[in-house]
PDB file of N, CA and C in Angstrom:
ATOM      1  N   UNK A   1     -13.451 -11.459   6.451  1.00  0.00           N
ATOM      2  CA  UNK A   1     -12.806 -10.928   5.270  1.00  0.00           C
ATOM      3  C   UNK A   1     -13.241  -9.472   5.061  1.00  0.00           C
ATOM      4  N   UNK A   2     -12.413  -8.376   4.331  1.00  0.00           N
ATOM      5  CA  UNK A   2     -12.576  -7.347   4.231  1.00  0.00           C
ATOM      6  C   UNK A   2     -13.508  -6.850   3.093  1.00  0.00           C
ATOM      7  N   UNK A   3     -14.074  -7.918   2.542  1.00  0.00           N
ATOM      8  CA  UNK A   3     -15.067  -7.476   1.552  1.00  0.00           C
ATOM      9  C   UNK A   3     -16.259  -7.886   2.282  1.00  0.00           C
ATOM     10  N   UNK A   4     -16.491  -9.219   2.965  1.00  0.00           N
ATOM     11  CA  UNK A   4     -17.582  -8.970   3.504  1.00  0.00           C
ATOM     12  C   UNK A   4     -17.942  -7.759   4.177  1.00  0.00           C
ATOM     13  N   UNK A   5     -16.560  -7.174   5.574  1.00  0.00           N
ATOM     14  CA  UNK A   5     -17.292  -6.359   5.691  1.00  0.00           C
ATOM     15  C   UNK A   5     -17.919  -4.729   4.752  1.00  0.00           C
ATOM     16  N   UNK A   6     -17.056  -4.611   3.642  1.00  0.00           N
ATOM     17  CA  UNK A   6     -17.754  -3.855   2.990  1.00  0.00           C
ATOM     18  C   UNK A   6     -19.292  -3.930   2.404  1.00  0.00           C
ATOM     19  N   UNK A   7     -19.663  -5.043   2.023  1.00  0.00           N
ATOM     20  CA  UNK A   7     -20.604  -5.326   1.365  1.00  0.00           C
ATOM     21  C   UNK A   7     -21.598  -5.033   3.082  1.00  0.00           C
ATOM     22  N   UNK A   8     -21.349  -5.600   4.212  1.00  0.00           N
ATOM     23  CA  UNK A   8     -22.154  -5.133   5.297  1.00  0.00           C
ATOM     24  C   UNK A   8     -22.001  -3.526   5.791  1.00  0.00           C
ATOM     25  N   UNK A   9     -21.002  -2.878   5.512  1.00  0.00           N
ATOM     26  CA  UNK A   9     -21.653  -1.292   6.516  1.00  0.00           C
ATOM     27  C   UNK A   9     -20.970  -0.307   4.784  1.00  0.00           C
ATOM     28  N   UNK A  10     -20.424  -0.708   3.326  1.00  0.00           N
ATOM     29  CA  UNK A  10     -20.096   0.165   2.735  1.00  0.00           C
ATOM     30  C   UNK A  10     -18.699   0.918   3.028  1.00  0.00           C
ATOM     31  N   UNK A  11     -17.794   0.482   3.625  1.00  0.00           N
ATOM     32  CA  UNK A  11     -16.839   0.959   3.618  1.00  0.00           C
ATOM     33  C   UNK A  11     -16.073   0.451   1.991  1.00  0.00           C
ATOM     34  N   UNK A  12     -14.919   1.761   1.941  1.00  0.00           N
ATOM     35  CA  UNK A  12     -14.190   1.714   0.529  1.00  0.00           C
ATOM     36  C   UNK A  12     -15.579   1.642  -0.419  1.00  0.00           C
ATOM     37  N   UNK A  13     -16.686   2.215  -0.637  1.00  0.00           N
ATOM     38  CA  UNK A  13     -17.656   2.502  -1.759  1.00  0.00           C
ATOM     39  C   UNK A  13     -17.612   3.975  -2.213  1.00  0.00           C
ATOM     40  N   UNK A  14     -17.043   4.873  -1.299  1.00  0.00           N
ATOM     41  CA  UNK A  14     -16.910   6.119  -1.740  1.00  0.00           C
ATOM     42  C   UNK A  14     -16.428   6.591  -3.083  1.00  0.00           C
ATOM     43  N   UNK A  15     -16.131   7.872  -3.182  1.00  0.00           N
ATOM     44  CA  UNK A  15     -15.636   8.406  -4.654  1.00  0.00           C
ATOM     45  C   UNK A  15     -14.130   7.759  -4.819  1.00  0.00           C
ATOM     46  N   UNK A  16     -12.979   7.660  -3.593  1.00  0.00           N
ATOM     47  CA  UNK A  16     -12.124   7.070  -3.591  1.00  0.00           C
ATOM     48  C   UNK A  16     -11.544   5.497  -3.711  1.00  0.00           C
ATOM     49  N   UNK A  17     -13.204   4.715  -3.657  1.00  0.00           N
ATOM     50  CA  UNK A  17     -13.124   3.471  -4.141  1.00  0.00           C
ATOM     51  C   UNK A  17     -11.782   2.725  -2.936  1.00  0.00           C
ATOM     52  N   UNK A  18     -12.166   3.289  -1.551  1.00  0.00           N
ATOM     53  CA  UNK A  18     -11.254   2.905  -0.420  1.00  0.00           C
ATOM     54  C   UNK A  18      -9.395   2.827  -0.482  1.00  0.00           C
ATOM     55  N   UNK A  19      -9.380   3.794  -0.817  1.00  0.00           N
ATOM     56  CA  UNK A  19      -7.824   4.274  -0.735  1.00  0.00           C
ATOM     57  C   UNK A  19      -7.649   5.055  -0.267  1.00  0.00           C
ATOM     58  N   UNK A  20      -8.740   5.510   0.474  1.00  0.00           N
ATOM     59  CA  UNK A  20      -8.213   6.669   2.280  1.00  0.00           C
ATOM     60  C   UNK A  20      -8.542   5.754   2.826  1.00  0.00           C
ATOM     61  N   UNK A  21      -9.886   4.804   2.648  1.00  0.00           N
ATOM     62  CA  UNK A  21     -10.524   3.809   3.869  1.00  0.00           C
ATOM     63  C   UNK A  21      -9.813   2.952   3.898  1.00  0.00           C
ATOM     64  N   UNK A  22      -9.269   1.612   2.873  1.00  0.00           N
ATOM     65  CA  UNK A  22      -9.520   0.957   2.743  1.00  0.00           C
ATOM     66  C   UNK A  22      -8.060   0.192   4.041  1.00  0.00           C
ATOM     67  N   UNK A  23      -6.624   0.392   4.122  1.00  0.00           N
ATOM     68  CA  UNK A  23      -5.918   0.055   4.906  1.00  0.00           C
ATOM     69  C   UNK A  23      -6.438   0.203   6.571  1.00  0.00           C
ATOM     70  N   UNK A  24      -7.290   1.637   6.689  1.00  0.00           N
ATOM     71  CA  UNK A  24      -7.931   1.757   7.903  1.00  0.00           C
ATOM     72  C   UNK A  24      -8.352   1.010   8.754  1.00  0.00           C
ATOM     73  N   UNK A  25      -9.730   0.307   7.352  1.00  0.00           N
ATOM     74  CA  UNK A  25     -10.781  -0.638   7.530  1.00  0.00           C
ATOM     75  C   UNK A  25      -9.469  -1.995   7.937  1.00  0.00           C
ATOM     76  N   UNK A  26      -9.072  -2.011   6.870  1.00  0.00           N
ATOM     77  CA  UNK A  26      -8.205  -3.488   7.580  1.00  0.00           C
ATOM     78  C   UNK A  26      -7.507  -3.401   8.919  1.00  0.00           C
ATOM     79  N   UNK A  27      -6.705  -2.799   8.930  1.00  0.00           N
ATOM     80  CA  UNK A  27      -6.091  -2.492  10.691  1.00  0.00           C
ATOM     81  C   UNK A  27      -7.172  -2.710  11.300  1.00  0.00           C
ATOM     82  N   UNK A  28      -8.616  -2.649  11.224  1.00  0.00           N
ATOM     83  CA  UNK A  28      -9.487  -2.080  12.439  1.00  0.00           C
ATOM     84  C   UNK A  28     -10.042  -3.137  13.120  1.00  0.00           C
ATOM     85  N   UNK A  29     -10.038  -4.776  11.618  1.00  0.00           N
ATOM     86  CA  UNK A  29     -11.087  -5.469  11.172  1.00  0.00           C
ATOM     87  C   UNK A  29      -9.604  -7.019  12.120  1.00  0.00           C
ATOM     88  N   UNK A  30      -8.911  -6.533  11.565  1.00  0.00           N
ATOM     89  CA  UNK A  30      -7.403  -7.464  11.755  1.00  0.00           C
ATOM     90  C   UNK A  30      -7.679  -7.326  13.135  1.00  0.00           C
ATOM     91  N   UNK A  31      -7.251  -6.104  14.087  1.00  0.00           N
ATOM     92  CA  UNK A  31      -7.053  -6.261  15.702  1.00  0.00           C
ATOM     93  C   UNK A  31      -8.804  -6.906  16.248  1.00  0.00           C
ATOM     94  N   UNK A  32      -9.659  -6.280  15.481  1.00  0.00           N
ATOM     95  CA  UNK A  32     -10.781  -6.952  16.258  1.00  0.00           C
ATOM     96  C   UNK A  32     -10.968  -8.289  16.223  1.00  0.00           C
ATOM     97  N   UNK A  33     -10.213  -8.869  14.780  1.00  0.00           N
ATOM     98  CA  UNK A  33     -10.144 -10.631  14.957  1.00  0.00           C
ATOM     99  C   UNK A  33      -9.533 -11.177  15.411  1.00  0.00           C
ATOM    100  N   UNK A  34      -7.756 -10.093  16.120  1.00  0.00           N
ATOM    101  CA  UNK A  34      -6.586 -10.754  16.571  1.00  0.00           C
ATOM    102  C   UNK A  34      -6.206 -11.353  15.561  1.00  0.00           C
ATOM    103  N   UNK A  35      -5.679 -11.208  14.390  1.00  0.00           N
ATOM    104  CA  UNK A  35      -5.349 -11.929  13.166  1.00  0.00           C
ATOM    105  C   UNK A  35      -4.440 -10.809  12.709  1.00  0.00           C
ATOM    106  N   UNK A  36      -3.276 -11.070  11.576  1.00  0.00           N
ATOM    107  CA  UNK A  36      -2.630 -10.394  11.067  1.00  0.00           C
ATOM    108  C   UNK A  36      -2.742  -9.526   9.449  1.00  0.00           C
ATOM    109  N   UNK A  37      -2.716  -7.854   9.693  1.00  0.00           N
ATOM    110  CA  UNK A  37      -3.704  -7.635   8.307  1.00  0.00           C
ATOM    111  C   UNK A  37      -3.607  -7.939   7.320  1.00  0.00           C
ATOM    112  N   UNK A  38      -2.703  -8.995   7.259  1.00  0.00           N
ATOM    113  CA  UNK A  38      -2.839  -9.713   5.600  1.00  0.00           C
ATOM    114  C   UNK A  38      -3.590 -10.994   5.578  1.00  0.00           C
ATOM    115  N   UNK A  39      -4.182 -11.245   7.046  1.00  0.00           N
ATOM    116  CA  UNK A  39      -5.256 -12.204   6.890  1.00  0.00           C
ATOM    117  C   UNK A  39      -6.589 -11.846   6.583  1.00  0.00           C
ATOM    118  N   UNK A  40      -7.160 -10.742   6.204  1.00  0.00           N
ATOM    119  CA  UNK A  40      -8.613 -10.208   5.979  1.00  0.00           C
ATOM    120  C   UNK A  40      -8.738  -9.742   4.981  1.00  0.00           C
ATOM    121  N   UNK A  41      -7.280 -10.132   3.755  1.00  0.00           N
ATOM    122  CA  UNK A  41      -7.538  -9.710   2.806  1.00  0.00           C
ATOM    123  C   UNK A  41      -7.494  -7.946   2.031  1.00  0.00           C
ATOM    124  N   UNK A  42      -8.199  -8.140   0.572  1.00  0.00           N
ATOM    125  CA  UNK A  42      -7.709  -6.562   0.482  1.00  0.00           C
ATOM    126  C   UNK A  42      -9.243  -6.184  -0.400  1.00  0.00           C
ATOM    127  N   UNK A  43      -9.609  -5.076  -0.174  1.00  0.00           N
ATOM    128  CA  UNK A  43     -10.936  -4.730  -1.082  1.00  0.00           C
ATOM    129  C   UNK A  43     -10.497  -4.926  -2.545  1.00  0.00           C
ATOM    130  N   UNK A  44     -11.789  -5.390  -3.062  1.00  0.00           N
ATOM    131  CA  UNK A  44     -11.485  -5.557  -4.548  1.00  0.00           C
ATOM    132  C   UNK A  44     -12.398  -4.710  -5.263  1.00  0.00           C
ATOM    133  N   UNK A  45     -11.917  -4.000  -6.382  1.00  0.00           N
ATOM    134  CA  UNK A  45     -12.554  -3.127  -7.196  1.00  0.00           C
ATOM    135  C   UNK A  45     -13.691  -3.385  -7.662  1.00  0.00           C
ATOM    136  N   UNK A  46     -14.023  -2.683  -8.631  1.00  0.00           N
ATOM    137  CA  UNK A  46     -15.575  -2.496  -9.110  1.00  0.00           C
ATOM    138  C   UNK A  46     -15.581  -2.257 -10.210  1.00  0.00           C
ATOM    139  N   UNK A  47     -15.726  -2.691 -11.308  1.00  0.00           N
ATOM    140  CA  UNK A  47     -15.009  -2.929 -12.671  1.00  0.00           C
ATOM    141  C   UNK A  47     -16.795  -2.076 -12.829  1.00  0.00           C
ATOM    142  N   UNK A  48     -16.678  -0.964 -14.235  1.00  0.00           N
ATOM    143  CA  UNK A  48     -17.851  -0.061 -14.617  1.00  0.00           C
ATOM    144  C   UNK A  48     -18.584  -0.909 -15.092  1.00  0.00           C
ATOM    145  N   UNK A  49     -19.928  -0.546 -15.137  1.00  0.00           N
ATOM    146  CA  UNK A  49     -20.972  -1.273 -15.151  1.00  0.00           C
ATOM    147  C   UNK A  49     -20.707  -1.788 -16.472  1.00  0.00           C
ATOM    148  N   UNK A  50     -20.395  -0.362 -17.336  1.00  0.00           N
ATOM    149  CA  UNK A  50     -20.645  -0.924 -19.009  1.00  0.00           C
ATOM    150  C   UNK A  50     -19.588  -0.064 -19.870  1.00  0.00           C
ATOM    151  N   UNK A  51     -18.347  -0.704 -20.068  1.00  0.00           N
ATOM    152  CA  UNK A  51     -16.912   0.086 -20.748  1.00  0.00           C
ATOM    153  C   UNK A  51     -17.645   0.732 -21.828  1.00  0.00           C
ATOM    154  N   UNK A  52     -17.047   1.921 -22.278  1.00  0.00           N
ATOM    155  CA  UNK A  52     -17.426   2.483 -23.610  1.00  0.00           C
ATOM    156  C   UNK A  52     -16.106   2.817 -24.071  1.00  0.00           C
ATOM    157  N   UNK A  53     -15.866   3.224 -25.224  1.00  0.00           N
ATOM    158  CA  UNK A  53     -14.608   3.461 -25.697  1.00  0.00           C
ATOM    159  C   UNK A  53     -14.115   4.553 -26.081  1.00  0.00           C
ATOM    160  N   UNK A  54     -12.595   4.922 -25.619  1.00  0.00           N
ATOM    161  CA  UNK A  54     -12.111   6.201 -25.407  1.00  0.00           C
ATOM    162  C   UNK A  54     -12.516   6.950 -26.469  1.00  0.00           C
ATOM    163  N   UNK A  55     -12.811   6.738 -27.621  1.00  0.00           N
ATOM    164  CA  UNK A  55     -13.449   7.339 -28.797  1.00  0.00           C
ATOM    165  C   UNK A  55     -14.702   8.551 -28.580  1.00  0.00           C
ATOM    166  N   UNK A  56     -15.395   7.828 -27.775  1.00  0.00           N
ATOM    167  CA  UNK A  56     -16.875   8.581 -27.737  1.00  0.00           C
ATOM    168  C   UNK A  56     -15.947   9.481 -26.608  1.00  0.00           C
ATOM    169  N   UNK A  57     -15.500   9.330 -25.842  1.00  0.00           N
ATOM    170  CA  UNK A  57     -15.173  10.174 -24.526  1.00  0.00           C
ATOM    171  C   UNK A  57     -14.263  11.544 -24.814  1.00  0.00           C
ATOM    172  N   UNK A  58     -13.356  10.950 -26.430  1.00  0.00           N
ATOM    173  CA  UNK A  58     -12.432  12.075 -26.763  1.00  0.00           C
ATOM    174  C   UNK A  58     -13.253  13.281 -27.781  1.00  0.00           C
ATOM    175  N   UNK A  59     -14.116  12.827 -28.569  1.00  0.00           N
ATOM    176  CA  UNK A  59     -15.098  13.023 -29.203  1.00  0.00           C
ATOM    177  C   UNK A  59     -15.520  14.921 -28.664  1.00  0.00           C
ATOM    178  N   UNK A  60     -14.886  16.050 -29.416  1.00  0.00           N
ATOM    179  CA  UNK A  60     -15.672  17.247 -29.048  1.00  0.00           C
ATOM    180  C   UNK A  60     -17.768  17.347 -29.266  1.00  0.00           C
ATOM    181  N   UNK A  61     -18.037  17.970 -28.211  1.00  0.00           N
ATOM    182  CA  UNK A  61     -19.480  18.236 -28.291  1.00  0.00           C
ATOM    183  C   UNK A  61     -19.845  19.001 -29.569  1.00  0.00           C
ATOM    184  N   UNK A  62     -21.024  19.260 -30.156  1.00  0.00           N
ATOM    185  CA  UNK A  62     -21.180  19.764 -31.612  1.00  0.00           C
ATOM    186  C   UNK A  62     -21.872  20.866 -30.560  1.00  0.00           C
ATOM    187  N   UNK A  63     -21.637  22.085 -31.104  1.00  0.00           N
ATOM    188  CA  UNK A  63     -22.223  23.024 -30.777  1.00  0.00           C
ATOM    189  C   UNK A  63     -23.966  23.452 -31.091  1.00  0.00           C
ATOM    190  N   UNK A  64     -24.626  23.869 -30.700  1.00  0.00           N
ATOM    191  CA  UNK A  64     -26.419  23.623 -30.679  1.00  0.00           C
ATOM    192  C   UNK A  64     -26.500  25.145 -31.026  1.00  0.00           C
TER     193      UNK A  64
END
């Protein structure tokens, strides 16, 4: 499966969260099993550690 192999060498962990890698990785993972790439599955996201709310984020800095 295509998450195991992420979780083993880090592929799709980048800033792009595998949307340059991530079809790559499957083509690569599919011919080396002889299987078809919708058998290895698809990387699954990474939900943020800890949501905060658009409030604080829209929020101007107070000047010092």
């Amino acid at each position: 499966e295509l998450n195991r192999l992420k979780a083993l060498c880090r592929v799709g962990m980048g800033r792009c969260q595998g949307r340059m890698c991530g079809a790559a990785a499957a083509e690569i993972l599919a011919a080396h099993r002889g299987v078809p790439v919708e058998a290895v599955g698809r990387l699954r996201g990474q939900a943020p550690v800890k949501p905060i709310p658009v409030a604080i984020e829209d929020t101007p800095e107070e000047a010092a």
